[in-house]
Protein backbone atom coordinates (compact mmCIF):
# COMPACT_ATOMS: atom_id res chain seq x y z
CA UNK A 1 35.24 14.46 14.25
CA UNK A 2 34.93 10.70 14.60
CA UNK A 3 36.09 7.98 12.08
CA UNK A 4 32.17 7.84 10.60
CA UNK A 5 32.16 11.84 9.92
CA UNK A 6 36.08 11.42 8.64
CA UNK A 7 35.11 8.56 6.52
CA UNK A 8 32.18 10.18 4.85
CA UNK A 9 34.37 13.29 3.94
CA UNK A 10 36.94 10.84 2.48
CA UNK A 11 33.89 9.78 0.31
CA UNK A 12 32.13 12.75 -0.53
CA UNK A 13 35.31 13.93 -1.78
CA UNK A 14 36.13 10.30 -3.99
CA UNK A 15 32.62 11.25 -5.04
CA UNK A 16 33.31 14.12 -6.91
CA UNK A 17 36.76 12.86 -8.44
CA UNK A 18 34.78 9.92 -9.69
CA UNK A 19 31.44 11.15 -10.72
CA UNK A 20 31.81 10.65 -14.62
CA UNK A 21 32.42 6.93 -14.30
CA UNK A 22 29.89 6.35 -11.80
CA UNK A 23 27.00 8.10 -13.94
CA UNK A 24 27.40 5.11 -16.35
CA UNK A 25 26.91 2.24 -13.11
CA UNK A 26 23.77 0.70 -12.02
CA UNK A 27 23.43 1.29 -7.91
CA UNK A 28 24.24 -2.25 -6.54
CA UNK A 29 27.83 -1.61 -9.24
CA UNK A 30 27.97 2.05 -7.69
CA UNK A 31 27.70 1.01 -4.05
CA UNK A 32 30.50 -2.00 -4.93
CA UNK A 33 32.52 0.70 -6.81
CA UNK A 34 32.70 2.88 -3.93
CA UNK A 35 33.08 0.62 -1.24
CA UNK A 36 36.44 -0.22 -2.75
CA UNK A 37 37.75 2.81 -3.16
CA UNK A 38 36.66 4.23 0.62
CA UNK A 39 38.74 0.75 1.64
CA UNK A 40 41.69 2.51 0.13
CA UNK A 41 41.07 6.16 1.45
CA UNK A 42 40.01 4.68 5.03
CA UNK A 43 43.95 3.77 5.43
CA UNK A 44 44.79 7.19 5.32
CA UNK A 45 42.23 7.42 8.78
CA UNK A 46 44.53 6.24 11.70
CA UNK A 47 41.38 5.60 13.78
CA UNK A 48 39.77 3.31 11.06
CA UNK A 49 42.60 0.84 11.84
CA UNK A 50 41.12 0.49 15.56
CA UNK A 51 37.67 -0.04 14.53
CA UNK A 52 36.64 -3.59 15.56
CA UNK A 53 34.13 -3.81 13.00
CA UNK A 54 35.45 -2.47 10.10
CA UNK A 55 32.94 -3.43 7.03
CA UNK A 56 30.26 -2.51 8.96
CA UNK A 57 31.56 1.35 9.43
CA UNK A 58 31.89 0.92 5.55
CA UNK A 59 28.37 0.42 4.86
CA UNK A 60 27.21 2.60 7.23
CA UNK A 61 29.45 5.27 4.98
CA UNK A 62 27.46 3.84 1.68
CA UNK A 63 23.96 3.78 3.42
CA UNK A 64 24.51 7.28 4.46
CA UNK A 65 25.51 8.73 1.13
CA UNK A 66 23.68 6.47 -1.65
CA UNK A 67 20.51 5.59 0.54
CA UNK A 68 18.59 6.82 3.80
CA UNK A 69 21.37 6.36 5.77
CA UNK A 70 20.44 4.29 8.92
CA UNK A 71 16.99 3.55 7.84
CA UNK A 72 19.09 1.18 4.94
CA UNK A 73 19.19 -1.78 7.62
CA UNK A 74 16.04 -1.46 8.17
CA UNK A 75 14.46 -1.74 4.62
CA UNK A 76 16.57 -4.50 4.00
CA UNK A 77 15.56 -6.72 6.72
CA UNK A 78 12.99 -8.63 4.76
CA UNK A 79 11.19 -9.70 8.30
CA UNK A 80 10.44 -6.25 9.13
CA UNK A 81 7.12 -4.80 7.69
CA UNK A 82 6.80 -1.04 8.96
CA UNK A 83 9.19 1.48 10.18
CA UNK A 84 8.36 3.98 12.63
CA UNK A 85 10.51 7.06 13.44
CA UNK A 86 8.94 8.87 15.94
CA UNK A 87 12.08 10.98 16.31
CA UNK A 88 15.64 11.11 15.56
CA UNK A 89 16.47 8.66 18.23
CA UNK A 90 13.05 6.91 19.00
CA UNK A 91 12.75 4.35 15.93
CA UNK A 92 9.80 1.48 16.10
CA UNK A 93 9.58 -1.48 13.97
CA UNK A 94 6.78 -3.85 13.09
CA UNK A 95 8.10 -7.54 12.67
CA UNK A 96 5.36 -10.71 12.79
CA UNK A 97 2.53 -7.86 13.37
CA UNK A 98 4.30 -6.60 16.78
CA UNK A 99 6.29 -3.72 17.61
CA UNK A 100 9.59 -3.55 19.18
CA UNK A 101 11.83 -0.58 19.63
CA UNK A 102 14.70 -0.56 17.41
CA UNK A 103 18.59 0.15 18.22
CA UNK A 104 19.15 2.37 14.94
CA UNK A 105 18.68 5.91 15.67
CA UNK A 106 20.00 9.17 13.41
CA UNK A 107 22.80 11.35 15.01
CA UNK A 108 20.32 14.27 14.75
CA UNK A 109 16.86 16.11 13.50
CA UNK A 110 19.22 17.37 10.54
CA UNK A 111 19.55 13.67 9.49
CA UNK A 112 15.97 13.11 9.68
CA UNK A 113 15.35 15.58 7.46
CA UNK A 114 17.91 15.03 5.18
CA UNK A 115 16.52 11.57 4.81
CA UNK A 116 13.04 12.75 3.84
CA UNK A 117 14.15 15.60 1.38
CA UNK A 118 16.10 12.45 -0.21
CA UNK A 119 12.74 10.18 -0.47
CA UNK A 120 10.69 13.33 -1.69
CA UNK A 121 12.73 15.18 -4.39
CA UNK A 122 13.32 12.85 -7.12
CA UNK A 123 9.06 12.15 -7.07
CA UNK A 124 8.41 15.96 -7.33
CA UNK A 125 7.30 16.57 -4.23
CA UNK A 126 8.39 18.71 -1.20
CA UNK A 127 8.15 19.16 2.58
CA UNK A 128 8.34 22.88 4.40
CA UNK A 129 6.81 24.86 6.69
CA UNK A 130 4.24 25.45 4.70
CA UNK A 131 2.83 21.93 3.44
CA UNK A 132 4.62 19.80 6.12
CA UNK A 133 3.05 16.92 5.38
CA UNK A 134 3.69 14.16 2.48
CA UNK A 135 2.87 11.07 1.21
CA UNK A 136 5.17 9.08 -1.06
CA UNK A 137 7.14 6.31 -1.73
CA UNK A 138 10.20 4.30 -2.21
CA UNK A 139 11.62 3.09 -5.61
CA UNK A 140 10.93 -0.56 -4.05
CA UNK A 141 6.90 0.22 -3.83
CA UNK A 142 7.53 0.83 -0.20
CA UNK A 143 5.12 3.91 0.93
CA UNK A 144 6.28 6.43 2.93
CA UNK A 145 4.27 9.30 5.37
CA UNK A 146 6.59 12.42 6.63
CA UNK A 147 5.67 15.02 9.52
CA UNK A 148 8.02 17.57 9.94
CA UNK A 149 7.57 21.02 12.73
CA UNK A 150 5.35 22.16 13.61
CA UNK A 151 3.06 19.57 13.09
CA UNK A 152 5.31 17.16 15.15
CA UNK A 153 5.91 19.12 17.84
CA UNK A 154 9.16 16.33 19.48
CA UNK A 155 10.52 16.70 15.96
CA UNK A 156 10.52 15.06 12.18
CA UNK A 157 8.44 11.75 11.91
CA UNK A 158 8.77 8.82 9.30
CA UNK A 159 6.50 6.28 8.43
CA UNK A 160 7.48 3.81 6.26
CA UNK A 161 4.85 0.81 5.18
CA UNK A 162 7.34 -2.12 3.95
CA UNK A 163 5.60 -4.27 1.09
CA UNK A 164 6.63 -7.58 0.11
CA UNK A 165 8.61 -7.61 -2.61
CA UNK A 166 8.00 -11.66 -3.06
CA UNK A 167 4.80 -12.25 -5.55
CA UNK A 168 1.74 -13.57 -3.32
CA UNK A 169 -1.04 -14.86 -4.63
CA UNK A 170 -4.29 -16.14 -3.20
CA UNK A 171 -2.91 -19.53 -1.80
CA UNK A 172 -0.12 -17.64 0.03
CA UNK A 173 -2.86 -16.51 1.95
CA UNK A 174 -4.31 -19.92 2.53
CA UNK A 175 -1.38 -21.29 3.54
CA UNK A 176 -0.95 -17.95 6.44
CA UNK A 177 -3.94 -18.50 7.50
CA UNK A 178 -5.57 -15.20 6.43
CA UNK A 179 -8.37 -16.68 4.67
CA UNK A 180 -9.69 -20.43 3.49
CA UNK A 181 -9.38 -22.07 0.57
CA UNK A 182 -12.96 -22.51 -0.41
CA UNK A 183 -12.95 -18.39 0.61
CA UNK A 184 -9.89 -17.93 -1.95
CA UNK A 185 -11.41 -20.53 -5.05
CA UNK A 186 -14.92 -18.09 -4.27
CA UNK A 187 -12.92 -14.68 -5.02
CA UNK A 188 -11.06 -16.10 -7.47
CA UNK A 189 -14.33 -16.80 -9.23
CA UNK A 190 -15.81 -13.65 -8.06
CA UNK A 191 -12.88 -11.35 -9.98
CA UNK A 192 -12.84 -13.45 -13.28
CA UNK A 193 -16.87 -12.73 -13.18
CA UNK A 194 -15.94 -9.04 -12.86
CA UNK A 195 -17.79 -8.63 -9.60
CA UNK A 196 -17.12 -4.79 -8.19
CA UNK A 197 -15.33 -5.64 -4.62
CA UNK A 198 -15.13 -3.21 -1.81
CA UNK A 199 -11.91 -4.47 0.33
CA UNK A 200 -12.83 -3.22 4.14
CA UNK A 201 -10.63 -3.21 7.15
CA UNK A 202 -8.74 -1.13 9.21
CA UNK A 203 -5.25 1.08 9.24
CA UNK A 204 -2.53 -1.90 8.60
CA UNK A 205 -5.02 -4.87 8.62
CA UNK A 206 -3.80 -6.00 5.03
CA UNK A 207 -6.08 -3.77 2.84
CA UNK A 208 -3.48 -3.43 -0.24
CA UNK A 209 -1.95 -6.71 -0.20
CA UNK A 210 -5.61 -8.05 -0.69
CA UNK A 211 -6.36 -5.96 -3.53
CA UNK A 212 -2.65 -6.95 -5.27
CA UNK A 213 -3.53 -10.55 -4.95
CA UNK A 214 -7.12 -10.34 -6.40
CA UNK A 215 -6.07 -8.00 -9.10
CA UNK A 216 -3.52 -11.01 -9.79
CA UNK A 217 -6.66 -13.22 -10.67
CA UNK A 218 -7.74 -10.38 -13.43
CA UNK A 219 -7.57 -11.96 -16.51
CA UNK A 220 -4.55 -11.12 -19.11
CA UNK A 221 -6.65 -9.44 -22.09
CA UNK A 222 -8.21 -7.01 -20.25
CA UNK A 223 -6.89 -3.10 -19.43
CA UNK A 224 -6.51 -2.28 -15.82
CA UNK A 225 -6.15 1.50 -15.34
CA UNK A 226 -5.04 1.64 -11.51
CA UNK A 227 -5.17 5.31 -9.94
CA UNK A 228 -3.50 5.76 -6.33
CA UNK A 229 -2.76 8.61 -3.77
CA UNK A 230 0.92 7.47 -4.07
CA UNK A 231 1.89 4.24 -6.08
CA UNK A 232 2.07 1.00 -4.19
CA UNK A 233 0.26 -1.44 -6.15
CA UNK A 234 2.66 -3.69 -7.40
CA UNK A 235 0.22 -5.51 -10.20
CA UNK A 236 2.12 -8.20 -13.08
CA UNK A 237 -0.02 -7.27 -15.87
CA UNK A 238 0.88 -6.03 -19.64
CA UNK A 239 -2.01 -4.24 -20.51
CA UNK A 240 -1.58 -1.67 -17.35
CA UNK A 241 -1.46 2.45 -16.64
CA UNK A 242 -0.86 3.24 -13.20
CA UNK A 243 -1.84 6.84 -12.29
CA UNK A 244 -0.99 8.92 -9.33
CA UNK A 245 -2.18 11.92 -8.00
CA UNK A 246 -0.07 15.12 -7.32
CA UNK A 247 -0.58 17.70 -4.81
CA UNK A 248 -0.44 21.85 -5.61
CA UNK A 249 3.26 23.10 -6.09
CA UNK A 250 4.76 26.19 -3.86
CA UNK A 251 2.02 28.78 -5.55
CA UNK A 252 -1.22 26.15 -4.42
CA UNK A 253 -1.49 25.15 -8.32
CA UNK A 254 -0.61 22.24 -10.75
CA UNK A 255 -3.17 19.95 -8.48
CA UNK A 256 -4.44 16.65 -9.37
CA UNK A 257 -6.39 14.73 -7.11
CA UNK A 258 -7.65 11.34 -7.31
CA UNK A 259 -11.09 12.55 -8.43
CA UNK A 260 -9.71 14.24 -11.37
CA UNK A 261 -7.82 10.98 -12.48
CA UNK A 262 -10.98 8.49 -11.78
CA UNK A 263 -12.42 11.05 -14.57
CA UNK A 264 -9.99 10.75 -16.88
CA UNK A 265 -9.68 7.08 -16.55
CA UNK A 266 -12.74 6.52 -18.05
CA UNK A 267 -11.23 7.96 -21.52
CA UNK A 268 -9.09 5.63 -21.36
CA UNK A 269 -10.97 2.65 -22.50
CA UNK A 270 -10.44 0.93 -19.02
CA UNK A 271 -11.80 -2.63 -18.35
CA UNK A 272 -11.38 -2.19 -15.13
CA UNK A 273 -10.69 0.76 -12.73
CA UNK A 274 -8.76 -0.13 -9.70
CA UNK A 275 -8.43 2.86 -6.74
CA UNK A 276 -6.03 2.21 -4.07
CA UNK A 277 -7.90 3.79 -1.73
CA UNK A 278 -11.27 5.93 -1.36
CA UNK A 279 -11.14 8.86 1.05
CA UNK A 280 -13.20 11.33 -0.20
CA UNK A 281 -15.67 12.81 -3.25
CA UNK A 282 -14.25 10.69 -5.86
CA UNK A 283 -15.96 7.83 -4.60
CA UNK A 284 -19.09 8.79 -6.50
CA UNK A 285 -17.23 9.05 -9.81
CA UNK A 286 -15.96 5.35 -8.83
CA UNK A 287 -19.36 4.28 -8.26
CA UNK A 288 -20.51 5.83 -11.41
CA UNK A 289 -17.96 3.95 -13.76
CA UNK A 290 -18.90 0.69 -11.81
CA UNK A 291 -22.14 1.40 -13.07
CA UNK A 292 -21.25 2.44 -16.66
CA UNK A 293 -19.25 -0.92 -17.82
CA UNK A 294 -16.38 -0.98 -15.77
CA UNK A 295 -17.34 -4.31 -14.04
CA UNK A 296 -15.04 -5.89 -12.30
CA UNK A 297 -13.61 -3.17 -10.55
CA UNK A 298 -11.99 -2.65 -7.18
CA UNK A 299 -11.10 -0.46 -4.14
CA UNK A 300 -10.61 -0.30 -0.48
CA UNK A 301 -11.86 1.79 2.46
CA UNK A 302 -11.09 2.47 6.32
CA UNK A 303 -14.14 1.19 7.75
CA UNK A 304 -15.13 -1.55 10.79
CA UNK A 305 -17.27 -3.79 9.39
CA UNK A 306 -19.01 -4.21 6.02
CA UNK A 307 -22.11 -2.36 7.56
CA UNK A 308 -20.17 0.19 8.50
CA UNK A 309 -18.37 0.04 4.99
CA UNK A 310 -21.73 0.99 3.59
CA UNK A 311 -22.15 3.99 5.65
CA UNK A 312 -18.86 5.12 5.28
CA UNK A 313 -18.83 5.05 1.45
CA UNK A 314 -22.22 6.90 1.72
CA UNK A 315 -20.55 9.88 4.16
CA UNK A 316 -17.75 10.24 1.16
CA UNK A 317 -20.42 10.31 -1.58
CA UNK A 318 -22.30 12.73 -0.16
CA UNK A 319 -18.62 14.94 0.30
CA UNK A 320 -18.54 14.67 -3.88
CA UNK A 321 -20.05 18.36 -3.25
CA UNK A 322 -23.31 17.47 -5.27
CA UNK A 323 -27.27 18.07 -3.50
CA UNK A 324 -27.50 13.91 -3.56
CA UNK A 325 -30.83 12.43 -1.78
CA UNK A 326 -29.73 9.97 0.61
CA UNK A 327 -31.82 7.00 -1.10
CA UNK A 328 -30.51 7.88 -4.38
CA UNK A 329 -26.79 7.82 -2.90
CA UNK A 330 -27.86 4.59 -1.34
CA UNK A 331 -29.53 2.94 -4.67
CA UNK A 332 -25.85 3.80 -6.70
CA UNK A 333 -24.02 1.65 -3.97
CA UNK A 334 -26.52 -0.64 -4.05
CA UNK A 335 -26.56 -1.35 -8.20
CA UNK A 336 -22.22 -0.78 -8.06
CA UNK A 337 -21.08 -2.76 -5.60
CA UNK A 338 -21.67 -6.36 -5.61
CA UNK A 339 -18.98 -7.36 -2.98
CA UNK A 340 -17.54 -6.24 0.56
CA UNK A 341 -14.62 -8.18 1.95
CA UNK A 342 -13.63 -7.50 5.09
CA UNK A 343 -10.06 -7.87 6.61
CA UNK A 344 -8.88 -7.33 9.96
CA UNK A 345 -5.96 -7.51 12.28
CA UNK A 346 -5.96 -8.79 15.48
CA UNK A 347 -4.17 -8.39 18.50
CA UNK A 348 -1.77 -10.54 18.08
CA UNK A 349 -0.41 -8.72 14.74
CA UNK A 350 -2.56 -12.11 11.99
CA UNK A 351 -4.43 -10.48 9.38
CA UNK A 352 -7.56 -12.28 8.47
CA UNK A 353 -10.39 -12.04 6.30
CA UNK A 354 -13.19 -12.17 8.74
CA UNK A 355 -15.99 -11.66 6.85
CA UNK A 356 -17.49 -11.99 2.75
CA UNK A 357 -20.52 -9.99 2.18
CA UNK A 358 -22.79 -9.83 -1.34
CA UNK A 359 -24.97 -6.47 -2.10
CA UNK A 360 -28.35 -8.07 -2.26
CA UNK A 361 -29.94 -4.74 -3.45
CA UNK A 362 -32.28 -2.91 -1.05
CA UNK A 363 -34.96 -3.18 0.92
CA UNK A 364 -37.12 -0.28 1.21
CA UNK A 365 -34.48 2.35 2.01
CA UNK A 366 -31.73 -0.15 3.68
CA UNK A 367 -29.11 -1.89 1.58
CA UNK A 368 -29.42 -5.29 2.04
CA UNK A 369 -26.60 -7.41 2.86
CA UNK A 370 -25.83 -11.19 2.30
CA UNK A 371 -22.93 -12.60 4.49
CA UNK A 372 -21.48 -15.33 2.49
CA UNK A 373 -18.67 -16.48 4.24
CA UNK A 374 -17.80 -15.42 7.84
CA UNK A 375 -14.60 -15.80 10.28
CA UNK A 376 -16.08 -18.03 13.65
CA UNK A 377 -13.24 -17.33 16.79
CA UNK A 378 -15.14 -20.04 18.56
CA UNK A 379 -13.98 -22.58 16.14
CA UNK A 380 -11.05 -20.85 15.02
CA UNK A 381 -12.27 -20.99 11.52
CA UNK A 382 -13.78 -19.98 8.30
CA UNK A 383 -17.73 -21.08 8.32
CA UNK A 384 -19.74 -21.05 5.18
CA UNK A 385 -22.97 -19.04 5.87
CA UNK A 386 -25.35 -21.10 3.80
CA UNK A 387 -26.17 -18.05 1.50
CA UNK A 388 -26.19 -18.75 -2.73
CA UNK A 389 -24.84 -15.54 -3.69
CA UNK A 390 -27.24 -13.77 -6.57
CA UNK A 391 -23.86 -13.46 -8.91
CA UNK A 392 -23.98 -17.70 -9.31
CA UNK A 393 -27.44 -17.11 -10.84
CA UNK A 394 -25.23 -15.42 -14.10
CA UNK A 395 -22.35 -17.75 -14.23
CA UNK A 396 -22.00 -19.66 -16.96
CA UNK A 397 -23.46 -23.76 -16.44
CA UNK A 398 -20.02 -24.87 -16.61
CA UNK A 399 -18.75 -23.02 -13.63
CA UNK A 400 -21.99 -23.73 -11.26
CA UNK A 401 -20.50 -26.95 -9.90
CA UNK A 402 -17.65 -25.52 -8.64
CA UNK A 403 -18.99 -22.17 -6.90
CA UNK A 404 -21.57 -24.73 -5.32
CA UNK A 405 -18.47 -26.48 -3.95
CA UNK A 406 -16.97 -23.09 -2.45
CA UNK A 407 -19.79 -22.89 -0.27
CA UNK A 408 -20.23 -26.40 0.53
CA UNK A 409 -16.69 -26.61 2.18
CA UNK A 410 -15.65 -25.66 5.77
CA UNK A 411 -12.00 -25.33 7.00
């Protein structure tokens, strides 16, 4: 047994002996607690003494028993923005938008698993055989995708997407470089004059953070009902109810899927409904309550392109299970949405709004769209397209000026 493994039975056991006082402590006053008192125990370890790095062997100890044990490092390296274990000693990281192979590794596939069992209990959830797949997340917003055998056939897989756990808001992403200023004054405008956005882009291009910081510009007297697959928006409002679905229990029942919550969430006297993500048949309830009052409300989608964004919205309509005519899926779209952002990421690891397209109604049987602002690589900039969007025509005379001056400015 090496000094780690003699350690952490020296701790488990202080555990135990000193469970009724810890109940009472707060975790960062638990982990400080404990460290003390496996400082004391660890001179009974005659190999702890020739340890060169003593504090660290410590922590390890703490990480491994109060948190996910070497992934701990990891989620508190504020630079790093995705974790990737592949295996139980193949671990990826995402830092500045490229990967690099990281030293920290588990001692085993037992450690992996004990490290997802730990993320999935306390939400409810559970990982077997027989559903061995799950999404969820970390008490920090952090969201987290497990694959255990025989799905992943080299063994147990983690996926952890890191979220900033600093506030941004729409000049952050001015000042990174993800989108312009006139760009970030236009959706500013275009959420406090409860346009229904559509946020486009691809897996890790930036989809969520977008939506947090527009939802940011909602204003403070209205009720945001926010439903998600598993909780990541991280939105600084009063008036909120964040909703999350929940998948069958061991005997296939107690399901409720993100369809069944967009239906609910229109008893609940929403202003406005925001969806984390649409995959599937509940984008034609969302659709519906756009069109039923709840202007102003967002969502995001996998897609390519805003074109693209249009098709792919009409493909998960149409899997709502209901006989729709294509034109008549196309004309709700068409009267819901009023905006499609689209964000992408490129290959140097910068996520950028690259494109800002209105719903202009249709044309025929084609939805017609408007692009308003676009993303020009030739320039290396963001290029007003000369397009008034339709919206301006209903804003209020004392606002006019400055949209006009969104689309007047180039950066």
């Amino acid at each position: 047994m090496d000094v780690f493994q003699q350690l952490k039975q020296q701790a488990l056991g202080l555990l135990d002996v000193h469970r009724a006082k810890i109940d009472h402590l707060s975790d960062a006053e638990v982990r400080e607690y404990l460290a003390g008192i496996i400082r004391h125990a660890a001179e009974q370890v005659p190999a702890y003494h020739a340890e060169p790095q003593q504090e660290q062997l410590i922590a390890q100890v703490l990480d491994d028993l109060l948190g996910l044990g070497p992934l701990e490092v990891l989620l508190r390296d504020a630079g790093i923005s995705e974790i990737m274990v592949n295996r139980f000693d193949t671990v990826f990281i995402e830092r500045a938008g490229q990967l690099t192979r990281s030293s920290v590794t588990f001692a085993d596939e037992a450690s992996v698993r004990r490290t997802i069992e730990r993320i999935v209990t306390p939400l409810g959830r559970r990982i077997d055989e027989s559903s061995p797949m799950v999404d969820a997340r970390l008490a920090c917003g952090s969201r987290v995708n497990a694959v255990i055998p025989p799905l992943a056939i080299d063994g147990s897989s983690i996926t952890i997407r890191k979220f900033s756990q600093t506030r941004l808001r729409l000049n952050d992403l001015v000042q990174n470089g993800s989108c312009s200023e006139p760009i970030a004054e236009f959706l500013k405008f275009a959420v406090g004059l409860k346009q229904n956005i559509l946020i486009s882009g691809g897996t890790g291009s930036g989809k969520t953070t977008l939506l947090n910081v527009l939802a940011d510009a909602i204003p403070t007297n209205e009720r945001i009902i926010t439903i998600e697959d598993a909780a990541e928006l991280s939105l600084h409002k009063d008036n909120l109810v964040r909703l999350e679905s929940r998948p069958a229990n061991q005997e296939g029942e107690g399901q409720i899927s993100i369809r069944q919550l967009v239906i609910n969430a229109l008893r609940m006297r929403p202003d406005r409904i925001i969806v984390g993500e649409c995959r599937g048949g509940e984008s034609l309830d969302m659709l519906q309550a756009m069109n039923t009052g709840h202007d102003g409300s967002m969502t995001t989608l996998h897609a390519n392109s805003p074109r693209d964004a249009l098709r792919r919205l009409e493909t998960m309509v149409l899997m709502a299970g209901f006989e729709l005519p294509l034109l008549a899926v196309r004309q709700q779209i068409a009267s819901a949405v009023q905006l499609i952002v689209q964000i992408t990421r490129n290959a140097e690891g910068q996520r950028r709004i690259t494109s800002v397209c209105e719903v202009q109604g249709m044309e025929g049987d084609v939805v017609c769209l408007s692009e308003i602002y676009k993303w020009e690589q030739q320039v290396g900039r963001h290029l007003a397209c000369g397009e008034v969007p339709l919206f301006f025509t209903g804003a209020p005379d004392r606002l006019r000026p400055q949209l006009m001056a969104c689309l007047a400015e180039l950066t």
